[in-house]
C-alpha atoms as a PDB file:
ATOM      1  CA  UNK A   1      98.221 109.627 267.690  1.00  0.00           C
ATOM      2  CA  UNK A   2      98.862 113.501 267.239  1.00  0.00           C
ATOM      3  CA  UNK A   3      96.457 115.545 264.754  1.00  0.00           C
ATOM      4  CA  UNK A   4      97.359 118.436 262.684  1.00  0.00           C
ATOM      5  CA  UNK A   5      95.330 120.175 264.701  1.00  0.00           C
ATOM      6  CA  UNK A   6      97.338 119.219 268.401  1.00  0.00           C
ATOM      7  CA  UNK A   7     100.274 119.987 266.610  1.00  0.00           C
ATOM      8  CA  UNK A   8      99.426 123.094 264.972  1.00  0.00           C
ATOM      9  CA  UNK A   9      98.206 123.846 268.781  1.00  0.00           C
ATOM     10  CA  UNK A  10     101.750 122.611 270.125  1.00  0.00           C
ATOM     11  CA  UNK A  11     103.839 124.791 267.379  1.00  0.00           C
ATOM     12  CA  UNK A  12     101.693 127.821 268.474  1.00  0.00           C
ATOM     13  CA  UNK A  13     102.314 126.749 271.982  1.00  0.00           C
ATOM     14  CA  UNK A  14     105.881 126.901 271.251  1.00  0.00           C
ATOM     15  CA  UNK A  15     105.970 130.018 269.214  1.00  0.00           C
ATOM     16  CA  UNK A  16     104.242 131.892 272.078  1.00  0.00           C
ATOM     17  CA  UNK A  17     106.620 130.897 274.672  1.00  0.00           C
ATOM     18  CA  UNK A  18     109.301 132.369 272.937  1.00  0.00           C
ATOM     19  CA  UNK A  19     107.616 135.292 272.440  1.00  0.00           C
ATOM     20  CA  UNK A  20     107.021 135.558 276.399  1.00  0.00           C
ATOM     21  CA  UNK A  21     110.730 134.573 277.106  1.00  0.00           C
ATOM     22  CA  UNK A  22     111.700 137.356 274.195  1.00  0.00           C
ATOM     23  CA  UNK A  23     109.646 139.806 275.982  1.00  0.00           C
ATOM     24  CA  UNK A  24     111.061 139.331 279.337  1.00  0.00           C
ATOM     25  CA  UNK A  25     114.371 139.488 277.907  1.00  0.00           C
ATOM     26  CA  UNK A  26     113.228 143.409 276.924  1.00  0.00           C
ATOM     27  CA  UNK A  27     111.750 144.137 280.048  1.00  0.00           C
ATOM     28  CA  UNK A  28     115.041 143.139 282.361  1.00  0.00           C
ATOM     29  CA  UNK A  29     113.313 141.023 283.853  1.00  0.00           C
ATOM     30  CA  UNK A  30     116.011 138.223 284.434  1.00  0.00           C
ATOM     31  CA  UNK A  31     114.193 136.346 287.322  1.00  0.00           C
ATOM     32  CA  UNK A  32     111.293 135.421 285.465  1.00  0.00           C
ATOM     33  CA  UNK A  33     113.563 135.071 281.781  1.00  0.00           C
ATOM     34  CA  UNK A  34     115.436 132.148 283.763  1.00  0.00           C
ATOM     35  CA  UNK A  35     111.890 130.343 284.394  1.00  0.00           C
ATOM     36  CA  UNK A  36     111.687 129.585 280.564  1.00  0.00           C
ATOM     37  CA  UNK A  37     114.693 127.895 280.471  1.00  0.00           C
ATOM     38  CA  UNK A  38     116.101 123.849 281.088  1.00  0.00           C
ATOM     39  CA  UNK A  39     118.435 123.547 284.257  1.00  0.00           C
ATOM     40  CA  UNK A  40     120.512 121.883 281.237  1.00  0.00           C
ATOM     41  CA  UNK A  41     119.846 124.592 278.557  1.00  0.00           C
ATOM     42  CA  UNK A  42     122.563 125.040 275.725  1.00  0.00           C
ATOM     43  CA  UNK A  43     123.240 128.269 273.753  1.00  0.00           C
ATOM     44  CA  UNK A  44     124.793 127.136 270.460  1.00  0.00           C
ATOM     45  CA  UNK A  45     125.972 130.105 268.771  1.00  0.00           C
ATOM     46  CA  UNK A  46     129.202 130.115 265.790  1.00  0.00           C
ATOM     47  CA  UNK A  47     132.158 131.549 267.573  1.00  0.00           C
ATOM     48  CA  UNK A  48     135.564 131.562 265.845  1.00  0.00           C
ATOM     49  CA  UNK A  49     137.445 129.529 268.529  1.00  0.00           C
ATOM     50  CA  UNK A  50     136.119 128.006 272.124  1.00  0.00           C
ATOM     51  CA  UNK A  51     132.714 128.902 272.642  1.00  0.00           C
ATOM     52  CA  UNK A  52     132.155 131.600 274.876  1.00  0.00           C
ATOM     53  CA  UNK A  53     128.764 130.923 275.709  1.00  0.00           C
ATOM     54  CA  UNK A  54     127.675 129.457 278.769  1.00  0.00           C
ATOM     55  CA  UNK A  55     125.301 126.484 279.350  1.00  0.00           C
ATOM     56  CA  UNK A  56     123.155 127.298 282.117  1.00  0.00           C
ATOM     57  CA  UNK A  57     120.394 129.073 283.637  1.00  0.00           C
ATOM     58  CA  UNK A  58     122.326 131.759 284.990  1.00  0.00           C
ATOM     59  CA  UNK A  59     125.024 131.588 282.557  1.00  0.00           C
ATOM     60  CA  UNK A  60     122.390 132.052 279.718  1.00  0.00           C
ATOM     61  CA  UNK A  61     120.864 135.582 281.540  1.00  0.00           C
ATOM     62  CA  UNK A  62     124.453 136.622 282.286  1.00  0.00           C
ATOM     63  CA  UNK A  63     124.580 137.049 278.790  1.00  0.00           C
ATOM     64  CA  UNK A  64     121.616 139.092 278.005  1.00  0.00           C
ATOM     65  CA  UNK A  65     122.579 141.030 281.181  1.00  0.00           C
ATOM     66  CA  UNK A  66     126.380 141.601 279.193  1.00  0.00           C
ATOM     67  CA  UNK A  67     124.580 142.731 276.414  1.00  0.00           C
ATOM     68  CA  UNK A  68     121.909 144.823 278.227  1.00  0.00           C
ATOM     69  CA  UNK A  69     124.732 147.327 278.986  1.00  0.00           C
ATOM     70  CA  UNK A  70     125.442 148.509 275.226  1.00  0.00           C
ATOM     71  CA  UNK A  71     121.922 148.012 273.900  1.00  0.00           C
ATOM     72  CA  UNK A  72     118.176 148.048 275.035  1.00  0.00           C
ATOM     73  CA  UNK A  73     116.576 145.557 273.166  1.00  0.00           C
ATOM     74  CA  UNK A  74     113.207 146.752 271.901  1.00  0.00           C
ATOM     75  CA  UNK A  75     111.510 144.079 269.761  1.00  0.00           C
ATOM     76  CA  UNK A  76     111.697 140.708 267.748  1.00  0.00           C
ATOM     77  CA  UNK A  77     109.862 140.671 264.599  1.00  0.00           C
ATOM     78  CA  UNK A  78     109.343 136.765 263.053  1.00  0.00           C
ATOM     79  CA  UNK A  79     109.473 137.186 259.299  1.00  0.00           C
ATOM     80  CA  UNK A  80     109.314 133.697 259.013  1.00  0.00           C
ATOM     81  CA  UNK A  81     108.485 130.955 261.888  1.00  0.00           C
ATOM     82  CA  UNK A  82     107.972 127.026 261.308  1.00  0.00           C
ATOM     83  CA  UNK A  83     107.415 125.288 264.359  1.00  0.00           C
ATOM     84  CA  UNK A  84     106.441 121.407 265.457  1.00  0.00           C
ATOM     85  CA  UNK A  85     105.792 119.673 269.017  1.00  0.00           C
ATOM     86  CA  UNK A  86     109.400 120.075 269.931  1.00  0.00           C
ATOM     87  CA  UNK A  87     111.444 122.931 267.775  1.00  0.00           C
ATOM     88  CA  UNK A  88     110.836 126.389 266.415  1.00  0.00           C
ATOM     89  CA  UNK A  89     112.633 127.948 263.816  1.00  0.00           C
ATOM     90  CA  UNK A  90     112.463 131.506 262.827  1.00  0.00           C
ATOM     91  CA  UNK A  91     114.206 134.133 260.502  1.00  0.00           C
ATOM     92  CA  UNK A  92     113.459 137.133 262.298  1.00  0.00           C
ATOM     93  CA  UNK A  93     114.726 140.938 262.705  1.00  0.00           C
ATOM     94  CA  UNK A  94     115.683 141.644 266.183  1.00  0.00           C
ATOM     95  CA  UNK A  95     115.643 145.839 267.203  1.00  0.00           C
ATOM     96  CA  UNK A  96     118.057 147.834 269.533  1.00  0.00           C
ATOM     97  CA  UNK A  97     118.842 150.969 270.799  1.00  0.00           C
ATOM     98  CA  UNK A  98     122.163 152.121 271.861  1.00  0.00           C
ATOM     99  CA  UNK A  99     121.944 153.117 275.201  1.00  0.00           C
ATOM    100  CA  UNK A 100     125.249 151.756 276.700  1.00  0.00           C
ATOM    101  CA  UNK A 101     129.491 152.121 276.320  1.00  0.00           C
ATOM    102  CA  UNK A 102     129.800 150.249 273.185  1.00  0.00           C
ATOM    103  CA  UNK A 103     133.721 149.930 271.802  1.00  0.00           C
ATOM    104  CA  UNK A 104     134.518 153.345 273.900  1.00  0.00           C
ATOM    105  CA  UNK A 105     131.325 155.147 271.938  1.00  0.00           C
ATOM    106  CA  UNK A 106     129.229 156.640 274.503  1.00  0.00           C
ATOM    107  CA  UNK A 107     125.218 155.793 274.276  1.00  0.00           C
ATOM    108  CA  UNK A 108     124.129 157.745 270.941  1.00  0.00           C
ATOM    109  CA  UNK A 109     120.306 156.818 271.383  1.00  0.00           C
ATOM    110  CA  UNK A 110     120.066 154.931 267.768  1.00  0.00           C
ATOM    111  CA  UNK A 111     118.098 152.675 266.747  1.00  0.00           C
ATOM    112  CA  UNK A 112     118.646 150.014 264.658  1.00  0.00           C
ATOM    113  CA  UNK A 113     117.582 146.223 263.667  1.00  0.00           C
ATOM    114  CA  UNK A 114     120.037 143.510 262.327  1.00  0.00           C
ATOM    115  CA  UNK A 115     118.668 140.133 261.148  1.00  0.00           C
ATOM    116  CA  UNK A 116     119.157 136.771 261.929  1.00  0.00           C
ATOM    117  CA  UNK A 117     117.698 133.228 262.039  1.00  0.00           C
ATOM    118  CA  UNK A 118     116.850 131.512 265.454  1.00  0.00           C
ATOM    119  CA  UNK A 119     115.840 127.745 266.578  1.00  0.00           C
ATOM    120  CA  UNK A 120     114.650 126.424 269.555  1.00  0.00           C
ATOM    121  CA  UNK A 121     114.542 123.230 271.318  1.00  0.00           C
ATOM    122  CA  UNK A 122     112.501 122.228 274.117  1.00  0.00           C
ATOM    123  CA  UNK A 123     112.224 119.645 276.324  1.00  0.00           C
ATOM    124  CA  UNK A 124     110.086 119.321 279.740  1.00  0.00           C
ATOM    125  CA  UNK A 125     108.506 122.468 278.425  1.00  0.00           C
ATOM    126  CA  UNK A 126     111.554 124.513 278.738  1.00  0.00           C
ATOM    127  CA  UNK A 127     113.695 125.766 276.450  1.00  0.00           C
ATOM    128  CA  UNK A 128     116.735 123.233 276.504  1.00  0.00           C
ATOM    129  CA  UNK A 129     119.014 124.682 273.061  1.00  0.00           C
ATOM    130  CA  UNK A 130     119.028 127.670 271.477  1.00  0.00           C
ATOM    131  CA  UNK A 131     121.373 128.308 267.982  1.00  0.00           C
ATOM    132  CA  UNK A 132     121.487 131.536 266.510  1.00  0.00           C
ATOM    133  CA  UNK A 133     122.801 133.016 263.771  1.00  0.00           C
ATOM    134  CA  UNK A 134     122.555 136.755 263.785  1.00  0.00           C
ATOM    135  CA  UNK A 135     124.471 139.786 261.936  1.00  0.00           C
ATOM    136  CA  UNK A 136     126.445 140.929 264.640  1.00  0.00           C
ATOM    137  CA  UNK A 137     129.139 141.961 262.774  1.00  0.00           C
ATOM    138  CA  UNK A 138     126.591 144.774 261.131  1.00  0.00           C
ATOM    139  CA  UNK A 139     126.139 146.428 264.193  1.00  0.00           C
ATOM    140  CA  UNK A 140     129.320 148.472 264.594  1.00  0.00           C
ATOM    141  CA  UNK A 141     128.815 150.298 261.026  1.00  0.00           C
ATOM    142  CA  UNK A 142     125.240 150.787 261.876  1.00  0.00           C
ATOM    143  CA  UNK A 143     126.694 152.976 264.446  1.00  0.00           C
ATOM    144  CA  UNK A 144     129.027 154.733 262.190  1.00  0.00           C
ATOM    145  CA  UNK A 145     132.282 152.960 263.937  1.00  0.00           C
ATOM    146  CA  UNK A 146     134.886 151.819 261.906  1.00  0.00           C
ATOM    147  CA  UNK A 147     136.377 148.507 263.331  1.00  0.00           C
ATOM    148  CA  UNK A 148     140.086 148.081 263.027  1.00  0.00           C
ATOM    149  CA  UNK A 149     140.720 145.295 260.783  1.00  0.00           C
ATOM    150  CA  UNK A 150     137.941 145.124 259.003  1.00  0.00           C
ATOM    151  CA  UNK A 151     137.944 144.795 255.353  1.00  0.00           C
ATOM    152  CA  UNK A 152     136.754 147.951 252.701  1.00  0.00           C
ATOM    153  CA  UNK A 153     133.701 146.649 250.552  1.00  0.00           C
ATOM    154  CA  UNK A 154     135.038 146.909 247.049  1.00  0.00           C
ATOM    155  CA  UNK A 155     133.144 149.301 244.406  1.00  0.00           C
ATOM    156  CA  UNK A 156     130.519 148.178 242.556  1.00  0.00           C
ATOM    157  CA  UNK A 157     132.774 148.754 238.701  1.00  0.00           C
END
């Protein structure tokens, strides 16, 4: 039988290894990113269309490599984390810098932060699913671009 207490221990458990796996994310350090994740592991994120988002290992740090070249990612700050023996769920505020080509905009050195809610599934002690949810769309006008197509925010009236 579990205890509160083993699985206050397991949720902290959990919490901590995606804290690690955040953290070598932000130091580049792909090799030892990979070792926190399922040989099966499954990024769910909501694409318009066929998910672009691969399902493996490698696959999964391709992707933070992509994104590595517009943006250095600098921290992830829970807000809110609830967490049990095999899941962790967090609203958090993730913080970038733009140090890459981004749309044809050359590196401008800003900082900003965009929210977003994360959870985590894991399995064998690996992280086997991921789904995120995170205001990508902000980060263009946080960087003064203007997107073609996007649509004008109507006056407050």
């Amino acid at each position: 039988m579990t205890t509160t207490a083993d699985a206050q221990t397991v949720a902290e458990r959990n919490k901590a290894f995606v804290e690690a796996f955040q953290a070598q994310i932000m130091a580049e350090n792909w090799e030892e990113a990979k070792k926190f994740l399922h040989p099966e592991v499954r990024v769910h994120f909501p694409i318009a269309g066929a998910s672009v988002v691969p399902s493996d290992p490698d696959g999964v740090i391709r992707m933070f490599q992509d994104s590595a070249q517009w943006f250095t990612f600098l921290k992830a700050e829970p807000k809110i984390w609830l967490a049990d023996e095999n899941h962790l769920f967090e609203v958090v505020e993730l913080y970038f810098e733009h140090t890459g080509e981004f749309f044809g905009v050359p590196p401008t050195g800003q900082r900003f932060s965009i929210n977003g809610m994360g959870a985590w599934r894991f399995q064998d002690g690996l992280i086997h699913d991921h789904w995120g949810q995170y205001d990508m769309a902000a980060i263009p006008g946080k960087l003064g671009l203007e997107m073609p197509g996007s649509l004008p925010i109507p006056e407050a009236g």
